[in-house]
N, C-alpha and C. Protein backbone atom coordinates (compact mmCIF):
# COMPACT_ATOMS: atom_id res chain seq x y z
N UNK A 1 -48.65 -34.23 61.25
CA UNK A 1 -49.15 -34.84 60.04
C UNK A 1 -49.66 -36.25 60.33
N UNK A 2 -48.85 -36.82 61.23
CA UNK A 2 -49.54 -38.35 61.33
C UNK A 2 -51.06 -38.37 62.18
N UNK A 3 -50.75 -37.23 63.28
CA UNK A 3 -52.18 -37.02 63.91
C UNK A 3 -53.09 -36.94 62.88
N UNK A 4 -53.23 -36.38 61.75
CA UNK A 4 -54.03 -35.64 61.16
C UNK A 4 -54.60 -37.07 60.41
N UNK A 5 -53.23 -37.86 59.92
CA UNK A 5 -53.72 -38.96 58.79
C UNK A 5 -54.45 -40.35 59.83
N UNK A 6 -53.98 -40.26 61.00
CA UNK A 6 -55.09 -41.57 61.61
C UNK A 6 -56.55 -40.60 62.53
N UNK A 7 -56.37 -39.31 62.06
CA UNK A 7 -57.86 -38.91 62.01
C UNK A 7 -59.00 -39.14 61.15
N UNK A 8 -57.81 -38.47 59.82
CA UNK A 8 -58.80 -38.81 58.43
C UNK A 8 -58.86 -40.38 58.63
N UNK A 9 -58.61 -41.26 58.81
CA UNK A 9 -58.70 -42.71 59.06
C UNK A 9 -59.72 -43.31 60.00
N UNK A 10 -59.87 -42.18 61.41
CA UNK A 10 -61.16 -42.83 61.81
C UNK A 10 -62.30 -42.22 61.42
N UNK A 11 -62.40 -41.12 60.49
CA UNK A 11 -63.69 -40.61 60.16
C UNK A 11 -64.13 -41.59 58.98
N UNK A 12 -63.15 -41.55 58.20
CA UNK A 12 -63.41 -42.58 57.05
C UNK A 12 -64.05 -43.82 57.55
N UNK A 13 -63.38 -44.41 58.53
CA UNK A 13 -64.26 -45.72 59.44
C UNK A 13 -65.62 -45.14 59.70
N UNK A 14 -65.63 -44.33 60.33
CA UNK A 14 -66.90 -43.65 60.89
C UNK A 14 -67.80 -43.36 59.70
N UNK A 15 -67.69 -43.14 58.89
CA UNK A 15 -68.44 -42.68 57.65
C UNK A 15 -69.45 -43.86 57.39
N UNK A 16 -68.31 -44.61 57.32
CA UNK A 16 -68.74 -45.96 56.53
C UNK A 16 -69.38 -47.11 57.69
N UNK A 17 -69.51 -46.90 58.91
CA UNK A 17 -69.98 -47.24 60.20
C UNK A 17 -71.63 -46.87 59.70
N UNK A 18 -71.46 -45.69 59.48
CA UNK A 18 -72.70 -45.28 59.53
C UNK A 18 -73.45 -45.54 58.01
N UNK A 19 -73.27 -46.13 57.57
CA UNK A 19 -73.58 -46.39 56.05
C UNK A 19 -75.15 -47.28 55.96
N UNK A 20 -75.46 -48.27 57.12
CA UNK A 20 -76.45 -48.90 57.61
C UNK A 20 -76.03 -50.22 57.75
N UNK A 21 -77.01 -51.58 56.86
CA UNK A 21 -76.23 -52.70 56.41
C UNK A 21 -74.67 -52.78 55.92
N UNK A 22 -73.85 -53.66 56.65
CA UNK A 22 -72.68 -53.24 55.59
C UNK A 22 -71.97 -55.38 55.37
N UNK A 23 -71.36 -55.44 54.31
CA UNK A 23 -70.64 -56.49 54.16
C UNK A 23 -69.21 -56.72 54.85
N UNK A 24 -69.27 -57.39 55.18
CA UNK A 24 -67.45 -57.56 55.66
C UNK A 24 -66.33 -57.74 54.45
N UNK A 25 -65.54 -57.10 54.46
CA UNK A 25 -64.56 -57.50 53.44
C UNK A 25 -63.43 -58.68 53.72
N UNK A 26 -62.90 -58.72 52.27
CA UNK A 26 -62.30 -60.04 52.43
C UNK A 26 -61.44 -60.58 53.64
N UNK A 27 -61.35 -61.48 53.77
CA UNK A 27 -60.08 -61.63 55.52
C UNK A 27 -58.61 -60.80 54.67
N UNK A 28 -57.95 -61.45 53.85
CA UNK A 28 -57.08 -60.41 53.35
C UNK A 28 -56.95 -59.97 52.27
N UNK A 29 -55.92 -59.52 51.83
CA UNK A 29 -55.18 -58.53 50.72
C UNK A 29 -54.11 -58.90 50.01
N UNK A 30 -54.17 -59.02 48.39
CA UNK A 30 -53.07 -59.53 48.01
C UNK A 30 -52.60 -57.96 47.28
N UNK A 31 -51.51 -57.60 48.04
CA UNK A 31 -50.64 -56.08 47.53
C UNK A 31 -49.38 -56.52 46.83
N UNK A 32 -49.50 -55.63 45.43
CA UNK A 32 -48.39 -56.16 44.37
C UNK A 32 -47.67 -55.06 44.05
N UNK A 33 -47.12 -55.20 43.15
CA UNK A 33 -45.76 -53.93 42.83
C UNK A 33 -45.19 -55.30 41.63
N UNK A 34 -45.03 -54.12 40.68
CA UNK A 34 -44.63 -54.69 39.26
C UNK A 34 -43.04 -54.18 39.12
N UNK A 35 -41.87 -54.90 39.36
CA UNK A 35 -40.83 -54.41 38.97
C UNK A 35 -40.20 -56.20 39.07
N UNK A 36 -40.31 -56.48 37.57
CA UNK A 36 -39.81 -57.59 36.94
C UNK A 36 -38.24 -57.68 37.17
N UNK A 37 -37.82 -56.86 36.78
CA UNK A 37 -36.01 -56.51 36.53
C UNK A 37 -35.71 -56.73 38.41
N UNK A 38 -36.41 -56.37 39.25
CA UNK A 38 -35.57 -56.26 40.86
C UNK A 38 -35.17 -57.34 41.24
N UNK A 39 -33.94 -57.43 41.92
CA UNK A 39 -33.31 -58.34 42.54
C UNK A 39 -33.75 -58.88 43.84
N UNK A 40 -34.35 -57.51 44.54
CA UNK A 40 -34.76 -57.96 46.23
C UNK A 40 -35.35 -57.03 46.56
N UNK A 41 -36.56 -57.55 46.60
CA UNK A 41 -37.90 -56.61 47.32
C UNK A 41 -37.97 -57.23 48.68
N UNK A 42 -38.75 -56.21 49.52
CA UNK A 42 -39.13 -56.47 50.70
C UNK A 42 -39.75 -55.61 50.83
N UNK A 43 -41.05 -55.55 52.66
CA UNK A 43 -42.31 -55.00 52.25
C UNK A 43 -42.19 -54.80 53.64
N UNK A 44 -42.70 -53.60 53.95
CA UNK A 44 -43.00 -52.59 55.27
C UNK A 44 -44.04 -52.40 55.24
N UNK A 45 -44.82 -52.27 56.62
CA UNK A 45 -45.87 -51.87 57.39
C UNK A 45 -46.27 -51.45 58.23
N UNK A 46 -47.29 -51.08 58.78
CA UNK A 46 -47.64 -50.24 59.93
C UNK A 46 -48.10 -51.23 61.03
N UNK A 47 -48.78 -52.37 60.36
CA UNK A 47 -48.98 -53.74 61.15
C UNK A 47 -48.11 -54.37 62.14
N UNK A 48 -46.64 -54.20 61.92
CA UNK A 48 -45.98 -54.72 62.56
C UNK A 48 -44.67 -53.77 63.22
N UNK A 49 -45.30 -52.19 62.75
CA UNK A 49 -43.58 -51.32 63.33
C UNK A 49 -42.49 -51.20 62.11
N UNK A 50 -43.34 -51.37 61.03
CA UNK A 50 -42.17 -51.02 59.74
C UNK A 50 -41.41 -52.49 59.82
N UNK A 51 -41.17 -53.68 60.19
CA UNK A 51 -40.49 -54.43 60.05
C UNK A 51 -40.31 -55.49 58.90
N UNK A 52 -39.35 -55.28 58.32
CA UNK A 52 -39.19 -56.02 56.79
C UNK A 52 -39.89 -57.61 56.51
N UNK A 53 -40.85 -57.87 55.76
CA UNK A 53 -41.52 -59.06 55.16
C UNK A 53 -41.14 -59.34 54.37
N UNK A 54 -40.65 -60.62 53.96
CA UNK A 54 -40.07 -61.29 52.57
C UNK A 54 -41.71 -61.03 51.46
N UNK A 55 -41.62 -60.78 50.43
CA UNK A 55 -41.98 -60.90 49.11
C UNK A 55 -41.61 -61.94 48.17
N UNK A 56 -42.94 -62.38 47.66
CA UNK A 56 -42.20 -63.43 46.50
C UNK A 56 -43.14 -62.36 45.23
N UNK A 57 -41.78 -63.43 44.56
CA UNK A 57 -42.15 -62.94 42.81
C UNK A 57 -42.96 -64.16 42.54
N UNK A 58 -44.09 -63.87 41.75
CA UNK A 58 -44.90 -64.61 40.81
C UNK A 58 -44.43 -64.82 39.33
N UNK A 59 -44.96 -65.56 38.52
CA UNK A 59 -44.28 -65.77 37.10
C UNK A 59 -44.53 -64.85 36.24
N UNK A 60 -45.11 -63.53 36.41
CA UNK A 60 -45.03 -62.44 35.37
C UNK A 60 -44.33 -61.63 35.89
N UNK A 61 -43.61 -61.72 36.77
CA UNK A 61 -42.73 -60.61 37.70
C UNK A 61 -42.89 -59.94 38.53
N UNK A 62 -44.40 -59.67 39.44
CA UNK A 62 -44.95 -59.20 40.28
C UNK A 62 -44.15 -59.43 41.76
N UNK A 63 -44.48 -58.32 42.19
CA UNK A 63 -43.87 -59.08 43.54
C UNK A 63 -45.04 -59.25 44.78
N UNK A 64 -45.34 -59.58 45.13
CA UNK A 64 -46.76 -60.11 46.24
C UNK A 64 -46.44 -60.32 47.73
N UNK A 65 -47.40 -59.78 48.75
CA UNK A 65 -47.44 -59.89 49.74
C UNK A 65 -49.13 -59.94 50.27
N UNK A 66 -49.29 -61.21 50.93
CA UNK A 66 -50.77 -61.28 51.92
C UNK A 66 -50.75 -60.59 53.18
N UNK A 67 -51.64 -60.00 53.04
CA UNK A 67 -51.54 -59.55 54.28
C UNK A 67 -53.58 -59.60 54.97
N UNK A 68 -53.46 -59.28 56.18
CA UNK A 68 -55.07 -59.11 56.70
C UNK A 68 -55.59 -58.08 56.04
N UNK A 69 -56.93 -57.77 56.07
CA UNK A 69 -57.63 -56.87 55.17
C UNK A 69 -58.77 -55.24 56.22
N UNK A 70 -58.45 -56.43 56.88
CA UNK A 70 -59.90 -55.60 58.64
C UNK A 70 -59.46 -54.84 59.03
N UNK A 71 -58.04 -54.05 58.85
CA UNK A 71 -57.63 -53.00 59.64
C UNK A 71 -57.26 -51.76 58.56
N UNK A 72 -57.23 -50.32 58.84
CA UNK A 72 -56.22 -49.62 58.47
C UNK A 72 -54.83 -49.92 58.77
N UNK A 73 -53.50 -49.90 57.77
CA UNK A 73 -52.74 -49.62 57.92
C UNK A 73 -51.46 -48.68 56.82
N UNK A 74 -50.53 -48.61 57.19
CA UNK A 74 -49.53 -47.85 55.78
C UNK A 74 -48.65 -48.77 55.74
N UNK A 75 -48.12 -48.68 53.92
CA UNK A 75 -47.23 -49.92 53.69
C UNK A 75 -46.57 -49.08 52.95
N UNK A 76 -45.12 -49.79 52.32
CA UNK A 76 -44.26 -48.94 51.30
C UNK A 76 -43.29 -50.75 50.88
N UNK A 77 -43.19 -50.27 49.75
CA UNK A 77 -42.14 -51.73 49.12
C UNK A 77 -40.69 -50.96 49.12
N UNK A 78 -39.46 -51.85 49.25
CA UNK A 78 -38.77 -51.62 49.03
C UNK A 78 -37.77 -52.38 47.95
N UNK A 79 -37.45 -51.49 46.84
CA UNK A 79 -37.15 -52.86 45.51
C UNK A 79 -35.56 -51.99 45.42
N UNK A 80 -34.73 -53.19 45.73
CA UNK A 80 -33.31 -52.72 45.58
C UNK A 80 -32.60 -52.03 46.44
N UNK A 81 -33.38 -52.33 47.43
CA UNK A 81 -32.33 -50.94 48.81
C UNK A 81 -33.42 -49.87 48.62
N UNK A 82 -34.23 -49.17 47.87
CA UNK A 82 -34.81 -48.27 47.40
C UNK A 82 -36.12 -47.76 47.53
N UNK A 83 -36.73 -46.98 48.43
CA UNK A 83 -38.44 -47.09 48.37
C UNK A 83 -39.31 -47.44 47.64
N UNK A 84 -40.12 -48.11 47.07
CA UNK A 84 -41.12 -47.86 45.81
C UNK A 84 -42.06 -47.91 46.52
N UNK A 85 -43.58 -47.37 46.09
CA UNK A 85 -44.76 -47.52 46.31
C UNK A 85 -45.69 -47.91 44.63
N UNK A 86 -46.63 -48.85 44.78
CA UNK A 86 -47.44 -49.14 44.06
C UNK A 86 -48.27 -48.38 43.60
N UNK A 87 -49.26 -48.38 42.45
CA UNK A 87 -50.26 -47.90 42.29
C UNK A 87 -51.41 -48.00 43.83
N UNK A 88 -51.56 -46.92 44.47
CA UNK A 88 -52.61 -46.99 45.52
C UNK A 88 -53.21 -45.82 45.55
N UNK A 89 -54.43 -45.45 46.59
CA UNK A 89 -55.60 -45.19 46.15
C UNK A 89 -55.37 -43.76 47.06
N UNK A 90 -54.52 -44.10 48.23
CA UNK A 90 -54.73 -43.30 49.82
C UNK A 90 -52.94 -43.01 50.12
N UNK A 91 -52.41 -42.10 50.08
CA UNK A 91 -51.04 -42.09 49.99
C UNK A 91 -51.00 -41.12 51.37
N UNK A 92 -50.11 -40.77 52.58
CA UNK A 92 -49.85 -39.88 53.01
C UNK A 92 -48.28 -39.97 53.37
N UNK A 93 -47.49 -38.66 53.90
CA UNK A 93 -46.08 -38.11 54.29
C UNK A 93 -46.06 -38.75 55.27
N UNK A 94 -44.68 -39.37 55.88
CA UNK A 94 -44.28 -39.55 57.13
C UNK A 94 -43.48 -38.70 57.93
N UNK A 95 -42.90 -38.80 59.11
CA UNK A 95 -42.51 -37.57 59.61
C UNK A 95 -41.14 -37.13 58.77
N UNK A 96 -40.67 -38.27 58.30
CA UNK A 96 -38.95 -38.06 57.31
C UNK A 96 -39.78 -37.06 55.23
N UNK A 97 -40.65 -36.94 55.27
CA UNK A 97 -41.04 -36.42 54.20
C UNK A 97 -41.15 -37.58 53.12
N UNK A 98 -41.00 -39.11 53.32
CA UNK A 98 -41.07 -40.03 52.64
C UNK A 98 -42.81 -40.32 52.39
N UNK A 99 -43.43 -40.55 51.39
CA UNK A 99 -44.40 -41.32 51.09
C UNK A 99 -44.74 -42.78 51.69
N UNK A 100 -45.95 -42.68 51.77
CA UNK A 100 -46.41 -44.06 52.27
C UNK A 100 -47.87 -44.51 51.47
N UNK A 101 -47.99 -45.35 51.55
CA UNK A 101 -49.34 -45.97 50.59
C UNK A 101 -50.31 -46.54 52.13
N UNK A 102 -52.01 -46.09 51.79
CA UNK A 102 -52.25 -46.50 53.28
C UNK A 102 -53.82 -47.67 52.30
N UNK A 103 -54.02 -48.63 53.45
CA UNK A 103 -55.23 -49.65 52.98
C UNK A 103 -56.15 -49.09 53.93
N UNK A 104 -57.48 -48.94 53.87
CA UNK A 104 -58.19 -49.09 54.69
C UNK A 104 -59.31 -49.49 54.10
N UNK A 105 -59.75 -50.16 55.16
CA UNK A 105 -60.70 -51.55 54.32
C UNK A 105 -61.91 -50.39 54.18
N UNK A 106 -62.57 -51.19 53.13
CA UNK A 106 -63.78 -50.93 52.67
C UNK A 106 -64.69 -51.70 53.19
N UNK A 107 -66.10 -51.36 53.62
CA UNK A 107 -67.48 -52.23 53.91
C UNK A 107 -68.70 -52.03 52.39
N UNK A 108 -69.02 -52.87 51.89
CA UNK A 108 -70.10 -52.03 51.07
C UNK A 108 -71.29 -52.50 51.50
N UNK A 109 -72.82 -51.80 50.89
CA UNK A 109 -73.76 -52.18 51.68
C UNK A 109 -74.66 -53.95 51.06
């Protein structure tokens, strides 16, 4: 399954390679997750080997993480000891049957 999802990942690059003119997208990414009530979020990625990133809360309760924008990768929040994933666009399975949320940048023309 993971073979399969950083395939669909370089065709998607490839697609959009071939698109002609293209824009660069932003340097990064501000990825949120709305759970006002949590005590302790923290934020996983593919960027770094799954290794836990502090999160801050903003003043409506969001919880936020920057990250770079130029690469594919998969992320997952964790709010309370507990997996969550955000509203996202590109989701695939990991080998444990857990969900993951994936970015991959966009170029437009």
């Amino acid at each position: 399954m993971k073979r399969f999802s950083i395939l669909f990942l370089f065709m998607l690059l490839i697609l959009y390679g071939c698109a002609g003119s293209t824009v660069k997208p932003a340097e990064t990414i501000l990825l949120t997750i709305n759970r006002p009530e949590a005590e302790k979020v923290r934020f996983f990625s593919s960027l770094d080997g799954f290794k836990a990133r502090a999160v801050r809360q903003n003043t409506l309760g969001n919880w936020q993480v920057v990250l770079p924008s130029d690469q594919p990768f998969a992320y997952f929040f964790q709010v309370d000891g507990l997996p969550a994933l955000p509203n996202c666009l590109f989701r695939e399975f990991d080998d444990f049957g857990t969900q993951h949320c994936l970015h991959v940048p966009v170029y437009e023309e």
